[in-house]
N, C-alpha and C. Protein backbone atom coordinates (compact mmCIF):
# COMPACT_ATOMS: atom_id res chain seq x y z
N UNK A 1 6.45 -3.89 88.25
CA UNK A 1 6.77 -2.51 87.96
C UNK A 1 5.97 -1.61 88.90
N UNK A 2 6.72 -0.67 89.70
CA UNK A 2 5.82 0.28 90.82
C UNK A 2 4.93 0.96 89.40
N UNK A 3 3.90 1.26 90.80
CA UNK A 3 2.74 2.05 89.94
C UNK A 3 2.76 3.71 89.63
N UNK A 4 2.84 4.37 89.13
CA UNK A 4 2.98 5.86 89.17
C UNK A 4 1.60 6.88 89.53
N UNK A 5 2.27 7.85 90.47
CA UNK A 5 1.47 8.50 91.13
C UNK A 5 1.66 9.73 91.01
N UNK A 6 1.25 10.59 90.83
CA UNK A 6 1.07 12.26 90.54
C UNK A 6 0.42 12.82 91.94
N UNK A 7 1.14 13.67 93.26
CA UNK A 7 0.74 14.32 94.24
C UNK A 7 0.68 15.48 93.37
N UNK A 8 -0.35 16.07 92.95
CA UNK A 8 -1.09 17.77 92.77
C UNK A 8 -0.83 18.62 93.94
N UNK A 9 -0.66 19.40 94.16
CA UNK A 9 -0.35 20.73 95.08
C UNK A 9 -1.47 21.54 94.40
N UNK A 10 -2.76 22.22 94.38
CA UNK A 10 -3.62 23.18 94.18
C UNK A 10 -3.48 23.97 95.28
N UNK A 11 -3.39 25.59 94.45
CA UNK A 11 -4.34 26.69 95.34
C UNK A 11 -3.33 27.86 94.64
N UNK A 12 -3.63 28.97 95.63
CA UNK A 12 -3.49 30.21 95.17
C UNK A 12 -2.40 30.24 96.43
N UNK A 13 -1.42 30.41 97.08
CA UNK A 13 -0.38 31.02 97.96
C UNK A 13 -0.71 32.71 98.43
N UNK A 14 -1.92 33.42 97.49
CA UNK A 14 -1.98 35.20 98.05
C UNK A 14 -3.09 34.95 98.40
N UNK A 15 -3.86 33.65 98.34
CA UNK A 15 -5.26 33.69 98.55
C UNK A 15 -5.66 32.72 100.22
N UNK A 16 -4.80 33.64 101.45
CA UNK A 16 -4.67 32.92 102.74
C UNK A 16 -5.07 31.20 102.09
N UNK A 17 -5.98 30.39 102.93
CA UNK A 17 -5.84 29.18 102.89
C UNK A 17 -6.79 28.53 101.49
N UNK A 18 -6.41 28.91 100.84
CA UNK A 18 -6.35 28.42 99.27
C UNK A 18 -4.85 27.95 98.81
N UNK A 19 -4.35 28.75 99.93
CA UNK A 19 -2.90 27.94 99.65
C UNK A 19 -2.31 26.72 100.60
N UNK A 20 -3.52 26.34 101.16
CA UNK A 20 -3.26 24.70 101.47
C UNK A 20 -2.80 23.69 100.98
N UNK A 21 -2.67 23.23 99.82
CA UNK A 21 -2.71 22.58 98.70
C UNK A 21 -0.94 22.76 98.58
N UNK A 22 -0.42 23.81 97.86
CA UNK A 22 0.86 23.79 97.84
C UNK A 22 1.84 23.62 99.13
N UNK A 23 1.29 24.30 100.65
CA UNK A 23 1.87 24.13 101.64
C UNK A 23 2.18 22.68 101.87
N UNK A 24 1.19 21.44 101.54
CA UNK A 24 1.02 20.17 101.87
C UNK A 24 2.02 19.49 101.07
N UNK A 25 2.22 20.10 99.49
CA UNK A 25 3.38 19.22 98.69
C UNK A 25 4.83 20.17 99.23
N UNK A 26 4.88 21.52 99.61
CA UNK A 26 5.90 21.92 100.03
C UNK A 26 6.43 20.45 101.24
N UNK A 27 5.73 20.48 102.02
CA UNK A 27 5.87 19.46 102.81
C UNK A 27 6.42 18.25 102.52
N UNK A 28 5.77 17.50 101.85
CA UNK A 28 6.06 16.39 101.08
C UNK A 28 7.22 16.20 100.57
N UNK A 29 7.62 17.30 99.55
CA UNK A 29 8.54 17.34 98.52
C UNK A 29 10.20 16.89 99.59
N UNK A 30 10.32 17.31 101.06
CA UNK A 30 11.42 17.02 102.03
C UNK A 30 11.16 15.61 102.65
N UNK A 31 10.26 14.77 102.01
CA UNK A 31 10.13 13.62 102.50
C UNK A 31 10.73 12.41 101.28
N UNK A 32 10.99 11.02 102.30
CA UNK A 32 11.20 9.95 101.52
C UNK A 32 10.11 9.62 100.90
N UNK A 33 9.92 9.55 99.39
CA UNK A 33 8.25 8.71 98.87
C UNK A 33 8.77 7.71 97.73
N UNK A 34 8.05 6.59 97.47
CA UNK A 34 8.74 6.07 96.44
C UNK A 34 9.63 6.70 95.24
N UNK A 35 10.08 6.26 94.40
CA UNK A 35 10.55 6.74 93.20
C UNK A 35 9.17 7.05 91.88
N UNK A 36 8.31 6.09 92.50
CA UNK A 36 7.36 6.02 91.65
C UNK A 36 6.30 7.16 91.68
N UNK A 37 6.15 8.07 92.22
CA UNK A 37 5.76 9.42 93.23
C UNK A 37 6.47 10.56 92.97
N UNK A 38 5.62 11.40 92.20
CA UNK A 38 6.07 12.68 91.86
C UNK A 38 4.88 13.57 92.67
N UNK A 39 5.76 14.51 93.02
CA UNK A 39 4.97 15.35 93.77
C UNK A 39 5.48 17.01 93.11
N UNK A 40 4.17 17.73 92.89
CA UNK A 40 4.36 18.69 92.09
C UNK A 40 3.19 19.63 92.47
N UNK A 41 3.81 20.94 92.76
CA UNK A 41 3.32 22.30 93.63
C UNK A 41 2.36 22.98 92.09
N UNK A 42 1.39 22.79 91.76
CA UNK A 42 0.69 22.97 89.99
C UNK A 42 0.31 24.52 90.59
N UNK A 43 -0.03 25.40 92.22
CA UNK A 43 -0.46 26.52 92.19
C UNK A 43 -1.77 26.49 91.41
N UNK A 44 -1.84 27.64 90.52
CA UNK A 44 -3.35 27.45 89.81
C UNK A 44 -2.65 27.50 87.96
N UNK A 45 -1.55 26.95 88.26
CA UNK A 45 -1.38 26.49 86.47
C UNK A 45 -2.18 25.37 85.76
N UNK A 46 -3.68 25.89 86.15
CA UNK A 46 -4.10 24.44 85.16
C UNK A 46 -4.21 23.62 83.77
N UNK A 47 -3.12 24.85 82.99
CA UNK A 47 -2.85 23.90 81.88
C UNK A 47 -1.76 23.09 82.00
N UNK A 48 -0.86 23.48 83.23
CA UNK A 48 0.38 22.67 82.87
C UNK A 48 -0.13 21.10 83.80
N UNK A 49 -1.34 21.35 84.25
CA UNK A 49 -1.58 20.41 84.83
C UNK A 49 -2.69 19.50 84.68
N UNK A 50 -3.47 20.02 83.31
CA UNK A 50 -4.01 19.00 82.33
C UNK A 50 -2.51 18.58 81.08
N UNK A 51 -1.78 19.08 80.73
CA UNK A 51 -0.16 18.38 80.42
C UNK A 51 -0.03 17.48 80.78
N UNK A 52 0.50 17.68 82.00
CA UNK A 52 0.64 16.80 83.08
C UNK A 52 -0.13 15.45 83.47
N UNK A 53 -1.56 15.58 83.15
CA UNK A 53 -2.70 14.50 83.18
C UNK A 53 -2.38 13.77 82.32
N UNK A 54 -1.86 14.04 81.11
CA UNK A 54 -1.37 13.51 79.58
C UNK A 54 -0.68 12.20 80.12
N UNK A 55 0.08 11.87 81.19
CA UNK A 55 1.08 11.08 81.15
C UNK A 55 0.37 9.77 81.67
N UNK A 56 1.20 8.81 81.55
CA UNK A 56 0.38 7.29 82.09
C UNK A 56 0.28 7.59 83.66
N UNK A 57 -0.54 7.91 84.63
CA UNK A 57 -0.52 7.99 85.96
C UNK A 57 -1.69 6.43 86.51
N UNK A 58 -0.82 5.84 87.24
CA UNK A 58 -2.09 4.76 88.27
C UNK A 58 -3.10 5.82 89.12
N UNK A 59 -2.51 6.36 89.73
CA UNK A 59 -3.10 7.70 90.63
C UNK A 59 -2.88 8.81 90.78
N UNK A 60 -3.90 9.51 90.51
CA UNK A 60 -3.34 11.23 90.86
C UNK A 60 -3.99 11.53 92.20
N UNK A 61 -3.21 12.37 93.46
CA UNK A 61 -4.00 12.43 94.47
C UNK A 61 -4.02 14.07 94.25
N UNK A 62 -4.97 14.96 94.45
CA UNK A 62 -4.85 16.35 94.27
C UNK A 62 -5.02 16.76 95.77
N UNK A 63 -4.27 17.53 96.32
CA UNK A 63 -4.44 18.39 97.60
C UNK A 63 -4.54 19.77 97.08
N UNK A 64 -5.54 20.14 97.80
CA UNK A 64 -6.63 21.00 97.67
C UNK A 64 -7.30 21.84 98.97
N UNK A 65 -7.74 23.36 98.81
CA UNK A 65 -8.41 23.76 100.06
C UNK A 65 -10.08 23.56 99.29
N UNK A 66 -10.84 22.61 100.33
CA UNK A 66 -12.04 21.91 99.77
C UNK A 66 -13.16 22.27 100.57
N UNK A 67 -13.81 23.37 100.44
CA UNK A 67 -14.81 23.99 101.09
C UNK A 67 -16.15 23.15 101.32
N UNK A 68 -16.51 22.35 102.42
CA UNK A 68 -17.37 21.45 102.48
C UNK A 68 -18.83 21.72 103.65
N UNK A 69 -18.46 22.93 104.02
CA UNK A 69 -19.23 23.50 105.18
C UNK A 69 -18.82 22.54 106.39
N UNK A 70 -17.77 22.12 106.78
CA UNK A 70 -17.29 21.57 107.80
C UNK A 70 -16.27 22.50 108.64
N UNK A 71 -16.07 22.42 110.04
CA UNK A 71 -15.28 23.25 110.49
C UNK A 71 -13.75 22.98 110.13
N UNK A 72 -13.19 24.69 110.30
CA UNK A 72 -11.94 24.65 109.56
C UNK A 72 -10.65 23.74 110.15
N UNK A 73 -9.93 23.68 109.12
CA UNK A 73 -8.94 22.43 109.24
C UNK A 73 -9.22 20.87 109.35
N UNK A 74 -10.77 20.84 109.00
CA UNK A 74 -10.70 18.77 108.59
C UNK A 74 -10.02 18.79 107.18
N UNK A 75 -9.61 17.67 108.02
CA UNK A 75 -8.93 17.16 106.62
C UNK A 75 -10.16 16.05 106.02
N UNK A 76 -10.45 16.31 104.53
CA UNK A 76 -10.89 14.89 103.90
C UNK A 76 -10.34 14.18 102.82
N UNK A 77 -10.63 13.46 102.58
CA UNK A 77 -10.34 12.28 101.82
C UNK A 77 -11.48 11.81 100.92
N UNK A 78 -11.25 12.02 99.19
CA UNK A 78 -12.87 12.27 98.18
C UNK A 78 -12.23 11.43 97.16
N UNK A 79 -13.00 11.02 96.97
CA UNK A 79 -13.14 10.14 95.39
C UNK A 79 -14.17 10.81 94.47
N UNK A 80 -14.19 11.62 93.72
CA UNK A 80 -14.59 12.44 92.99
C UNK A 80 -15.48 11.59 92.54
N UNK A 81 -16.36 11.60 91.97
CA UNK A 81 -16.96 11.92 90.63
C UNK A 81 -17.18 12.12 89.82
N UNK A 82 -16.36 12.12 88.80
CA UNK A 82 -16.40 13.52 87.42
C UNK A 82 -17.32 13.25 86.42
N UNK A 83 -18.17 13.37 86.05
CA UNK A 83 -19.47 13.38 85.21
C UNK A 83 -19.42 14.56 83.46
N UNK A 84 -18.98 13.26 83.32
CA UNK A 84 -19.19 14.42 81.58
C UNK A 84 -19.99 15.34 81.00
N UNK A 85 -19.68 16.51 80.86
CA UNK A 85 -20.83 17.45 80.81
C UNK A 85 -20.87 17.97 79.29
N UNK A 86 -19.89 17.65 78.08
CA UNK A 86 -19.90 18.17 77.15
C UNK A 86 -19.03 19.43 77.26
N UNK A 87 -18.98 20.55 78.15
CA UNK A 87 -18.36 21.56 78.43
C UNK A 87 -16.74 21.34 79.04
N UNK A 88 -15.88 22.38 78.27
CA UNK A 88 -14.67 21.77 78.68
C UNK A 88 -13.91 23.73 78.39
N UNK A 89 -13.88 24.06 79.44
CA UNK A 89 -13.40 25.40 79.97
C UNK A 89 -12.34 25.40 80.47
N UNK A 90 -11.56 26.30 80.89
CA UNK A 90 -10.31 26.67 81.40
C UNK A 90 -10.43 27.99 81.82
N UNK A 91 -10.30 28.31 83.36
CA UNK A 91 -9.74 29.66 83.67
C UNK A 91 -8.43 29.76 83.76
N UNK A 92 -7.29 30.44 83.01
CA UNK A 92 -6.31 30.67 82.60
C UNK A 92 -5.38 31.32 84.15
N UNK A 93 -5.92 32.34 84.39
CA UNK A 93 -5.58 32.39 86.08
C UNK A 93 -6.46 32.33 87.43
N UNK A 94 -6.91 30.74 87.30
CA UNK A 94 -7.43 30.05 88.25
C UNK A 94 -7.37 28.52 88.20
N UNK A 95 -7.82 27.74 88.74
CA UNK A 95 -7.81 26.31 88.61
C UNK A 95 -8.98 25.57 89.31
N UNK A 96 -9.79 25.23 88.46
CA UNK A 96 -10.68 24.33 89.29
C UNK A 96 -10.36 22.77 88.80
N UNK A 97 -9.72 22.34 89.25
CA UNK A 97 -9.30 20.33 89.24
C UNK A 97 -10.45 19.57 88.31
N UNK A 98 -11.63 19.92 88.56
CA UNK A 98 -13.05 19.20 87.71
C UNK A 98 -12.75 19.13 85.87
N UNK A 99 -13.05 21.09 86.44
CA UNK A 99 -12.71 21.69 84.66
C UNK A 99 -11.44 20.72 83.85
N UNK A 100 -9.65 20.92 85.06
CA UNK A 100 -8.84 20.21 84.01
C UNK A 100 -8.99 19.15 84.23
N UNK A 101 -9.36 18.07 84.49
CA UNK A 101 -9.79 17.13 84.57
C UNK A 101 -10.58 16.59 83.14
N UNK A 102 -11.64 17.60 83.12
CA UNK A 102 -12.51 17.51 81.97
C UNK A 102 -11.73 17.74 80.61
N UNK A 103 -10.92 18.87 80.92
CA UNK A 103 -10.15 19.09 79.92
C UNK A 103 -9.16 17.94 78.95
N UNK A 104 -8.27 17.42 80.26
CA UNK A 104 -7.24 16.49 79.74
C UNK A 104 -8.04 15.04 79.21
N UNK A 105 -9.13 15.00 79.29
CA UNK A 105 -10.18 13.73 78.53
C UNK A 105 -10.26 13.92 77.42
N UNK A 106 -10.76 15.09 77.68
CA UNK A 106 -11.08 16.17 75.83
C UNK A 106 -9.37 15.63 75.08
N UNK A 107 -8.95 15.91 75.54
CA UNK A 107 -7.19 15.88 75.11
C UNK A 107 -7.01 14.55 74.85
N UNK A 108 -7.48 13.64 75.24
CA UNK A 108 -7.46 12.18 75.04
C UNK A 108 -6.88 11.22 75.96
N UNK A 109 -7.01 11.90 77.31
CA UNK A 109 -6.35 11.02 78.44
C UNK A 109 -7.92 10.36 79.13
N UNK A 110 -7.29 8.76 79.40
CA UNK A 110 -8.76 7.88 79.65
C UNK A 110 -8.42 8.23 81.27
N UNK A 111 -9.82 8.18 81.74
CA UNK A 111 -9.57 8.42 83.48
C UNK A 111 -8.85 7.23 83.75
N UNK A 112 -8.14 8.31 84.72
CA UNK A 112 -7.20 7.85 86.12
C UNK A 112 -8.22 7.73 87.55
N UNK A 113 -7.87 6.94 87.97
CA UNK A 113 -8.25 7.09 89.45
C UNK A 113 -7.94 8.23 90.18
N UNK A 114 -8.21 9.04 90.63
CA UNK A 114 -8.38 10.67 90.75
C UNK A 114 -8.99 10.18 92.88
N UNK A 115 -8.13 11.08 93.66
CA UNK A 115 -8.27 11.14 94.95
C UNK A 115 -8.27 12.77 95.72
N UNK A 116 -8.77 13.41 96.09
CA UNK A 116 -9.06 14.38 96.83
C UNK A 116 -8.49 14.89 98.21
N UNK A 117 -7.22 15.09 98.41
CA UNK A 117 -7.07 15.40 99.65
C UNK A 117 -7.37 16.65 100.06
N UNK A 118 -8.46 17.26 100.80
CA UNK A 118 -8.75 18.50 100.67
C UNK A 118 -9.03 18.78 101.89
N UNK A 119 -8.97 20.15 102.39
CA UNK A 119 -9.33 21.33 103.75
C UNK A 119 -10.31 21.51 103.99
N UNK A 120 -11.15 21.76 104.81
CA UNK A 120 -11.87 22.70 104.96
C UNK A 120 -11.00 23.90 105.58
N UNK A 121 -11.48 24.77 104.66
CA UNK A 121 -10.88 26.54 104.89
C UNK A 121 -11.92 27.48 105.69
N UNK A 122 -10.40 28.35 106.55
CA UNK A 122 -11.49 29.19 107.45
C UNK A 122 -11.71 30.57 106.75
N UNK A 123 -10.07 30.97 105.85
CA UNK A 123 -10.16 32.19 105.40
C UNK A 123 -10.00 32.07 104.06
N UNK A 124 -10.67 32.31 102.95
CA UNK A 124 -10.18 32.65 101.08
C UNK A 124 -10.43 33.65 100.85
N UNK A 125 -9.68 34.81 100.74
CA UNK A 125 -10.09 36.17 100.13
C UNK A 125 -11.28 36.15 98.83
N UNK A 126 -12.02 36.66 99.30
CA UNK A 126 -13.09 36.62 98.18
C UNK A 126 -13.47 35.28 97.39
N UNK A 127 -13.52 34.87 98.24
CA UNK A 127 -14.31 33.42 97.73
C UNK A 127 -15.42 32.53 98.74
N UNK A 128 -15.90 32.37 98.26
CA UNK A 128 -17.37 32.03 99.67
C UNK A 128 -17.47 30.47 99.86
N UNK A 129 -17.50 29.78 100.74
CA UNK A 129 -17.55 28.46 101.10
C UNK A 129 -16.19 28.50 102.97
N UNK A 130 -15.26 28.99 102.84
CA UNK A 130 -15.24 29.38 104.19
C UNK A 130 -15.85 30.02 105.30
N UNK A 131 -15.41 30.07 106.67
CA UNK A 131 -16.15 30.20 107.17
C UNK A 131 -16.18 32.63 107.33
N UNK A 132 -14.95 32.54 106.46
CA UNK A 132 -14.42 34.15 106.09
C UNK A 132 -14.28 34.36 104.88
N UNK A 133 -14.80 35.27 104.11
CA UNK A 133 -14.03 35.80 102.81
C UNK A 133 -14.13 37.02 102.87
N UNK A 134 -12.65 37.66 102.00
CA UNK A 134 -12.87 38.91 101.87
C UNK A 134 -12.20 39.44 100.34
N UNK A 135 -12.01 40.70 100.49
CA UNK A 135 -12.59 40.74 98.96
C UNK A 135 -11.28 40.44 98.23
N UNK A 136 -10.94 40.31 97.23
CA UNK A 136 -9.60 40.01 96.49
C UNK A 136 -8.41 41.03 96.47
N UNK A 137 -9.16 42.38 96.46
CA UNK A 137 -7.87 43.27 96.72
C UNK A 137 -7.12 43.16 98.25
N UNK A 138 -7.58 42.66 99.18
CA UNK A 138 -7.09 41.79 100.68
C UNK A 138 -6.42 40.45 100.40
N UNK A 139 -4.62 40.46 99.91
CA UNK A 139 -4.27 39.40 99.79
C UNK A 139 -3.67 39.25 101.11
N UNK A 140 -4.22 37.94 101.35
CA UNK A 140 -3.67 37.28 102.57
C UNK A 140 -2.59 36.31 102.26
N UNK A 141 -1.25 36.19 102.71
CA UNK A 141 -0.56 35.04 102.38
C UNK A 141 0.28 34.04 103.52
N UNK A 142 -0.80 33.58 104.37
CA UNK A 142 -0.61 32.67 104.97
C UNK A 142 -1.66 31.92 105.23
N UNK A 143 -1.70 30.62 105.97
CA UNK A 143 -2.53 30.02 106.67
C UNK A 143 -3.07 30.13 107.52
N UNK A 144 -4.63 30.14 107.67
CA UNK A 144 -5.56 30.91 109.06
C UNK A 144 -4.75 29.19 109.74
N UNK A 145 -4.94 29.25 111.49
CA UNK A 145 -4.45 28.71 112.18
C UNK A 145 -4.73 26.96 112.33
N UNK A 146 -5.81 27.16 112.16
CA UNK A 146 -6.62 25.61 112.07
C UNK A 146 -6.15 25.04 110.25
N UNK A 147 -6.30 25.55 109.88
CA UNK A 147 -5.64 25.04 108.25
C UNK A 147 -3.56 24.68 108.46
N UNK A 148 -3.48 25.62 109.26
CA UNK A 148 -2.16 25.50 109.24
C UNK A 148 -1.73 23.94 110.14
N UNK A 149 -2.80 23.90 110.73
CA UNK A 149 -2.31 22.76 112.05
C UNK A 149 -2.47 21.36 111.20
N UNK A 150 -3.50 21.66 110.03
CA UNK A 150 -4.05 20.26 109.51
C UNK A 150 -2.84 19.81 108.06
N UNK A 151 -2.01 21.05 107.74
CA UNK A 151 -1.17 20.36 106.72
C UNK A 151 -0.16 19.01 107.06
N UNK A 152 0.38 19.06 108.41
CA UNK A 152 1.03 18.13 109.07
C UNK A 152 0.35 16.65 108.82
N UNK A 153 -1.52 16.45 108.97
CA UNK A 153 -2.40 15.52 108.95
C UNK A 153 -2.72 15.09 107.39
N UNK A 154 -2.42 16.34 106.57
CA UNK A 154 -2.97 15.82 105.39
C UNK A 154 -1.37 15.23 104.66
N UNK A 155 -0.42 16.21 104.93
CA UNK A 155 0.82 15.18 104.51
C UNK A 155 0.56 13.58 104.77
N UNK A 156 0.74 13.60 106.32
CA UNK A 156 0.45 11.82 106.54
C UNK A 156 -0.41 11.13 105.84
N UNK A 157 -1.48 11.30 105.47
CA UNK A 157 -2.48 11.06 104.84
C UNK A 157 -1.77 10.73 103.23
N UNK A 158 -1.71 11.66 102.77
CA UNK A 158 -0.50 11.44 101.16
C UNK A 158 0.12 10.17 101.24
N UNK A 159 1.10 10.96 102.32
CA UNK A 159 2.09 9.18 102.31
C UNK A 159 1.61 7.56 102.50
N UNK A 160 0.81 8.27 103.51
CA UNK A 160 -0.01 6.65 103.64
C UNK A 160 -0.74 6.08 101.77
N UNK A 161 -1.46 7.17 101.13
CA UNK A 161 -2.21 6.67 100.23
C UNK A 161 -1.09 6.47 99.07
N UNK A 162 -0.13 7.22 99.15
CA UNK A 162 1.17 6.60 98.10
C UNK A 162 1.87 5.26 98.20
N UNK A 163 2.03 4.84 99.20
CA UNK A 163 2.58 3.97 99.83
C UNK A 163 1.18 2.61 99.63
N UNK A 164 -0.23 2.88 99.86
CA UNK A 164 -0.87 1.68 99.69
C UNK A 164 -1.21 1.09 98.15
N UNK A 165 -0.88 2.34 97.30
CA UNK A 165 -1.03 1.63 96.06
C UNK A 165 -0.39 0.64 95.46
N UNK A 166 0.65 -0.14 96.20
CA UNK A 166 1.34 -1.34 95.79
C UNK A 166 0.53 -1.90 96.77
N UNK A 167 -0.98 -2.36 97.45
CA UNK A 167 -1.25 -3.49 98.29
C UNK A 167 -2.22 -3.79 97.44
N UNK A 168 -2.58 -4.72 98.01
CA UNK A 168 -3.39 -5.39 97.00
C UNK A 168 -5.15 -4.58 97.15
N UNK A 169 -5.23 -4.18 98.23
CA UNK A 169 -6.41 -3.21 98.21
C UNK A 169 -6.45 -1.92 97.84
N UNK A 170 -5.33 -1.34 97.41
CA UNK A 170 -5.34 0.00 97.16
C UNK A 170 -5.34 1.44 97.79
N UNK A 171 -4.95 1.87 97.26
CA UNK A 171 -4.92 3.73 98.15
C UNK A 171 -6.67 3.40 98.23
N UNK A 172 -6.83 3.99 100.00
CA UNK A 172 -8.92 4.40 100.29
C UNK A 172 -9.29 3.53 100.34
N UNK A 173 -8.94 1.81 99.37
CA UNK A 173 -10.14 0.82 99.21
C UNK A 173 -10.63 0.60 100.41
N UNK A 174 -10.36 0.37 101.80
CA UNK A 174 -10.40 0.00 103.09
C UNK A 174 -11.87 0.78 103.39
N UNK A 175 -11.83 2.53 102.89
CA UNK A 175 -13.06 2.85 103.37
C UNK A 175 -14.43 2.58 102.60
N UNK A 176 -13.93 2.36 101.22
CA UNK A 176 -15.39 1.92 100.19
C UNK A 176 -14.71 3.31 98.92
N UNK A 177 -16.33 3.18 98.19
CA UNK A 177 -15.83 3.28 97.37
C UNK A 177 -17.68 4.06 96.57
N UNK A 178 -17.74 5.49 96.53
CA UNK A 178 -16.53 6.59 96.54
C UNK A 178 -15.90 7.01 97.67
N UNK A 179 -14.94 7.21 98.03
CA UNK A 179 -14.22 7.29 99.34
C UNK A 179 -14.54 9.07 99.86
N UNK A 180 -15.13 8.93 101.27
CA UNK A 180 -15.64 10.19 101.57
C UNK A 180 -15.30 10.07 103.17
N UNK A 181 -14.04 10.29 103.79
CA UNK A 181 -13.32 10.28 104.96
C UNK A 181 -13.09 11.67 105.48
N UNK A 182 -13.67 11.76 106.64
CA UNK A 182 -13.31 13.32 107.64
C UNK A 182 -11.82 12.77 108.52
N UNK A 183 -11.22 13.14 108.53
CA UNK A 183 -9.96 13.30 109.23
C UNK A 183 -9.97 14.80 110.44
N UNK A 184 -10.36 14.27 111.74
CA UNK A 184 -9.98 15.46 112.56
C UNK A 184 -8.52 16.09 112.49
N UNK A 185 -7.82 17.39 112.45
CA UNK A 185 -6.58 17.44 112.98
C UNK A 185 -6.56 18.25 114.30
């Protein structure tokens, strides 16, 4: 029986390259991927996407703009962490992946193998970890240039890790394990 996989789309689309994340499943969504491979644009609905966690998934891969102090447009590749903190929050119009994450446990979903495809961002309106922010009433709604060049790299990247979860090593196993890969684009 194929294994089932959940592609996440995160970010904001008014918030310049915070909207990395959805550009990458926009992408996707015009491609061949198994049947077993749902790919879904979540924006910053993070309840419909602790819902969504609810279901039997082998893998969820989340694409994401992932502020790492690296220059803009690497692509990486993360195996999270998620560490139980007792605290289980929700910003209603925002999304941080950790929080629903934390959330859909609370809810009674046992971890999934959880994968990170994420940016480094050059521009987020009012948000600090790029190498620009400005303030929130400045909606930007596109991709600064180097983010834009790397959605092409992080698609490939998707497909490849959808596609290895039927081998016998797995989506990442190749690099170790927690998986922490820079991808130039």
């Amino acid at each position: 029986m194929p294994r089932r996989v959940l592609v996440a789309g995160i970010g904001n689309i008014f918030l310049g390259d915070d909207g990395f994340g959805v550009e990458v499943v926009r992408r996707l969504s015009g491609r061949t991927l198994p049947e077993s491979v749902e790919v879904v644009d979540f924006g910053i609905r993070g309840m419909d996407l602790a819902y969504a966690l609810q279901e039997d998934y082998d893998l969820v891969v989340f694409v994401d703009a992932t502020p790492r102090g690296g220059e803009p447009g690497t692509v990486y590749l993360i195996e999270p962490e998620i560490e139980e903190d007792g605290a289980v929050s929700l910003d209603t119009h925002g999304m941080d992946p950790v929080k629903v994450i934390r959330l859909s446990r609370t809810l009674g979903v046992s971890p999934t193998r959880t994968l990170v495809v994420g940016c480094e961002p050059k521009v987020i309106p009012g948000r600090r970890g790029g190498s620009q922010t400005r303030p929130y009433d400045d909606m930007l709604m596109e991709l600064s240039e180097p983010v834009r060049a790397a959605v092409e790299e992080a698609a490939k990247l998707v497909e490849s890790l959808v596609t290895e979860i039927d081998t016998d090593e797995g989506p990442g196993k190749s690099a170790g394990s927690p998986i922490e890969r820079e991808v130039k684009s």
